[in-house]
C-alpha atoms as a PDB file:
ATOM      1  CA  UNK A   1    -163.150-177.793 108.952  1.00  0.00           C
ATOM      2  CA  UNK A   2    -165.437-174.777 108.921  1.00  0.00           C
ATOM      3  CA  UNK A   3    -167.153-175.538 111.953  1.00  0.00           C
ATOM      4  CA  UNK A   4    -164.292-176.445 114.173  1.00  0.00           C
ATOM      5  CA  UNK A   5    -162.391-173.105 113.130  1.00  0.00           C
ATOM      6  CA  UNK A   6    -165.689-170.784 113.854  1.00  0.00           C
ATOM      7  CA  UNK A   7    -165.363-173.174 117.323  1.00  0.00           C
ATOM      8  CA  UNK A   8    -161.721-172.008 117.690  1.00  0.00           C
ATOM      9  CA  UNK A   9    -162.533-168.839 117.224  1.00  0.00           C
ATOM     10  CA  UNK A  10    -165.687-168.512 119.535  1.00  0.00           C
ATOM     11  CA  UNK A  11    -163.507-170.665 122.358  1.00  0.00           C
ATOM     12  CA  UNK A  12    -161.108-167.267 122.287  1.00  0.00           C
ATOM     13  CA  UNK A  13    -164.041-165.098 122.739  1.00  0.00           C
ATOM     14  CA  UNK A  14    -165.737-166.872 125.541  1.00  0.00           C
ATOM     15  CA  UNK A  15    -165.340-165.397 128.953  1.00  0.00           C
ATOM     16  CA  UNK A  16    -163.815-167.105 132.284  1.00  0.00           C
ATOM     17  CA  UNK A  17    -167.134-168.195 134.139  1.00  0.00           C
ATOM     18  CA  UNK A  18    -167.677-169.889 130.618  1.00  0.00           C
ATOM     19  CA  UNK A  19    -164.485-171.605 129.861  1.00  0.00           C
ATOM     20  CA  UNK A  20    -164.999-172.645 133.857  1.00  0.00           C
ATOM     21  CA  UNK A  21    -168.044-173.863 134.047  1.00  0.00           C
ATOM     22  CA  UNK A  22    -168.953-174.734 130.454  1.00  0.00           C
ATOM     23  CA  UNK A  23    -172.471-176.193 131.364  1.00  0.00           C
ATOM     24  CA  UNK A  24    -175.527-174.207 132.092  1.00  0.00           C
ATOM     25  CA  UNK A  25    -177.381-175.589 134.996  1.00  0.00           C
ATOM     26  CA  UNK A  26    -180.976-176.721 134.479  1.00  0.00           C
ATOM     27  CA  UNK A  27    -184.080-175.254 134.867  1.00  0.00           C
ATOM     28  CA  UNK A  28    -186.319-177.773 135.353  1.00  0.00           C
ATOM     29  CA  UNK A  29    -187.701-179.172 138.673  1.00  0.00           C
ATOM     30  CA  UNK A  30    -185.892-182.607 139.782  1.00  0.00           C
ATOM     31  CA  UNK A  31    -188.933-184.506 139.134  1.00  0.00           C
ATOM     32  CA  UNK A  32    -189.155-182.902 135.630  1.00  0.00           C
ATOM     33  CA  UNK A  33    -185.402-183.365 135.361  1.00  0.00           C
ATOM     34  CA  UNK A  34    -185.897-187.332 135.785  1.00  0.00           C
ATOM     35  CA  UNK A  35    -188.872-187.416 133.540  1.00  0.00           C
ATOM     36  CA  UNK A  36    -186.689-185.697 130.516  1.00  0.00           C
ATOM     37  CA  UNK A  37    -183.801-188.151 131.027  1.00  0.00           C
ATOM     38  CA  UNK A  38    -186.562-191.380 131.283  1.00  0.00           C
ATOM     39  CA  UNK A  39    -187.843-190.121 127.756  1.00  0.00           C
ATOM     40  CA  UNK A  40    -183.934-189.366 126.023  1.00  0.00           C
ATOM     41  CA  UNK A  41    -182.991-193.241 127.298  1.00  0.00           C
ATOM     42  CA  UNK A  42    -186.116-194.223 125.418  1.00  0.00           C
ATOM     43  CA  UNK A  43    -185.513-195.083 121.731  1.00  0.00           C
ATOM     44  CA  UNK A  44    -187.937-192.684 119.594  1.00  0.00           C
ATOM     45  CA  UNK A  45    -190.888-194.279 117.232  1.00  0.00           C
ATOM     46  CA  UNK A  46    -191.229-190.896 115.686  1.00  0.00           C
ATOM     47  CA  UNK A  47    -189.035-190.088 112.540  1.00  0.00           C
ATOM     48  CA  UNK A  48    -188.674-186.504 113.419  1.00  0.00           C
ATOM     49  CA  UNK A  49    -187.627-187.802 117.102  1.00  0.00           C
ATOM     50  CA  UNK A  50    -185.253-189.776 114.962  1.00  0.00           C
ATOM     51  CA  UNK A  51    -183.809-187.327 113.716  1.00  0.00           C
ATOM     52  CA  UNK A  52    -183.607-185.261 116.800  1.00  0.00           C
ATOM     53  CA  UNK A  53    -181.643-187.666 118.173  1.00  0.00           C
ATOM     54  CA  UNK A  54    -179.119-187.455 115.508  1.00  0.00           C
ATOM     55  CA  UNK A  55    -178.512-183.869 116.511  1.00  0.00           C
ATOM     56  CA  UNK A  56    -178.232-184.171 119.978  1.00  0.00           C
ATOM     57  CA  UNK A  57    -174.761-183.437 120.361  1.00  0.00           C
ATOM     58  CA  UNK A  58    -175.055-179.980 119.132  1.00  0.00           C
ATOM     59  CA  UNK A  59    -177.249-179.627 122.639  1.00  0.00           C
ATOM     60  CA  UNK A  60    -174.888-177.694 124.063  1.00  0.00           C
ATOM     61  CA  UNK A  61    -173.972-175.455 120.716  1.00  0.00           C
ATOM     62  CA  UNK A  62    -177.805-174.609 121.245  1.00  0.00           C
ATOM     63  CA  UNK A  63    -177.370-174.167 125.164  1.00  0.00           C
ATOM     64  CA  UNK A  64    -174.696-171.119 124.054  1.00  0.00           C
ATOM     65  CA  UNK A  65    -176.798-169.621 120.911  1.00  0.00           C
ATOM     66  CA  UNK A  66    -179.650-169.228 123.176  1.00  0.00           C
ATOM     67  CA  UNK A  67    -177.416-168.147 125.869  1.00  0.00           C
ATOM     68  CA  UNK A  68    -176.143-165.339 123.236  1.00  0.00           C
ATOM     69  CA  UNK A  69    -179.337-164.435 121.828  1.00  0.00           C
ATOM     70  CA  UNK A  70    -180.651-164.074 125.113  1.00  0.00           C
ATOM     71  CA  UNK A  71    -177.771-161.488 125.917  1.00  0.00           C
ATOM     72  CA  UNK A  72    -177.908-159.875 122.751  1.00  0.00           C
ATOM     73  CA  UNK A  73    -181.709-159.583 123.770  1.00  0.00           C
ATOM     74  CA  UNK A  74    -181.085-157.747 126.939  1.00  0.00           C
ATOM     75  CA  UNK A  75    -177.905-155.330 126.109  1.00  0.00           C
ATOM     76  CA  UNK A  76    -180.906-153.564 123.536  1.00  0.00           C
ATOM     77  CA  UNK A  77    -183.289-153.552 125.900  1.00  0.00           C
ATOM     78  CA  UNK A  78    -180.604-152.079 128.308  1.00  0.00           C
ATOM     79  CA  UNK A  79    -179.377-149.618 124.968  1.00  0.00           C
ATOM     80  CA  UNK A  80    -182.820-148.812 125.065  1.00  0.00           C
ATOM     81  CA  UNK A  81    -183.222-148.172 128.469  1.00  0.00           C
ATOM     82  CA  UNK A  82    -180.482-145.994 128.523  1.00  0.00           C
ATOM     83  CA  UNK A  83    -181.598-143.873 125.428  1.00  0.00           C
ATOM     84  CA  UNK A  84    -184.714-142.538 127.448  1.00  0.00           C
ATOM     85  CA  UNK A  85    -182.565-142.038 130.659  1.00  0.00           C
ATOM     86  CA  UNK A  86    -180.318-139.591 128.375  1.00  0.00           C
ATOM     87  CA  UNK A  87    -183.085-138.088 126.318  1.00  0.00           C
ATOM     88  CA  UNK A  88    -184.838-137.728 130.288  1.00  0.00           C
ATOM     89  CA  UNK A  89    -181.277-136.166 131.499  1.00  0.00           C
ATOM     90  CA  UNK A  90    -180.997-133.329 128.570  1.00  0.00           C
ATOM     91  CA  UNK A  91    -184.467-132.388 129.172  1.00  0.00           C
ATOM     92  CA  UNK A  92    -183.423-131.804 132.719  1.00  0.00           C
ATOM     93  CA  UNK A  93    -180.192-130.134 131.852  1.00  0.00           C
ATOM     94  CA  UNK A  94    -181.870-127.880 129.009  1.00  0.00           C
ATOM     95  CA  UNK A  95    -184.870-126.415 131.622  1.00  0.00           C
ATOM     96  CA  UNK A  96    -182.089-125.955 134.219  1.00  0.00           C
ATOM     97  CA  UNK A  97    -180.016-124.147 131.770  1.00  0.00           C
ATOM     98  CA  UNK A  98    -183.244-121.903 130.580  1.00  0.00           C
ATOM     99  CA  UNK A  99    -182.952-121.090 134.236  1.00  0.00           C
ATOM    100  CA  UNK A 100    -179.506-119.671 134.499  1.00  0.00           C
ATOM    101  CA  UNK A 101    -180.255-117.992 131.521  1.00  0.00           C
ATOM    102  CA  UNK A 102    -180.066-113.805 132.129  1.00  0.00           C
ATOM    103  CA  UNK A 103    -182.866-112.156 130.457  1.00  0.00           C
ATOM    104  CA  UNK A 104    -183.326-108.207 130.495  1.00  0.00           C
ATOM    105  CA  UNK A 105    -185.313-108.009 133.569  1.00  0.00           C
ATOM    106  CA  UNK A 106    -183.127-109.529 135.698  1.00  0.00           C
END
């Protein structure tokens, strides 16, 4: 009940190009595409591969979390970016205001 509430929730936050077009395209090659479908028909011999395949509908609950993370990623490096432009912009505005300043001899 938990889960599909925080779902709820996180469908109302979601923008339009998301509730549109819910899935991410891939990044893999078509060849490497074919290859990764090939190996998810196959039944796994692995028990952690068992496993895996027990979770594989929360593929695209990953797809988003990385998705977010990802964003979340490059808004600070943007916040950053922006910090040094403004530090870079008062030091500008403070030596052009030293200029205007009047001192006695002028």
């Amino acid at each position: 009940e938990r889960i599909l509430r925080l779902a709820e929730m996180c469908r109302r936050l979601e923008t339009e190009e998301e509730k549109v077009l819910p899935f991410y395209p891939s990044s893999l090659a078509p060849g490497e595409q074919q290859d990764a479908e090939r190996l998810l028909k196959e039944s796994p011999t692995e028990p952690l591969a068992q496993a895996m395949q027990d979770y594989a509908g929360l593929e695209r609950f990953w797809q988003r979390f990385s998705k977010a993370k990802l964003e979340a990623h490059a808004l600070l490096q943007q916040r950053a970016a922006l910090g040094r432009r403004n530090q870079q912009l008062r030091g500008l505005l403070q030596r052009y205001l030293k200029g205007l300043s009047v001192t006695p001899e002028v």
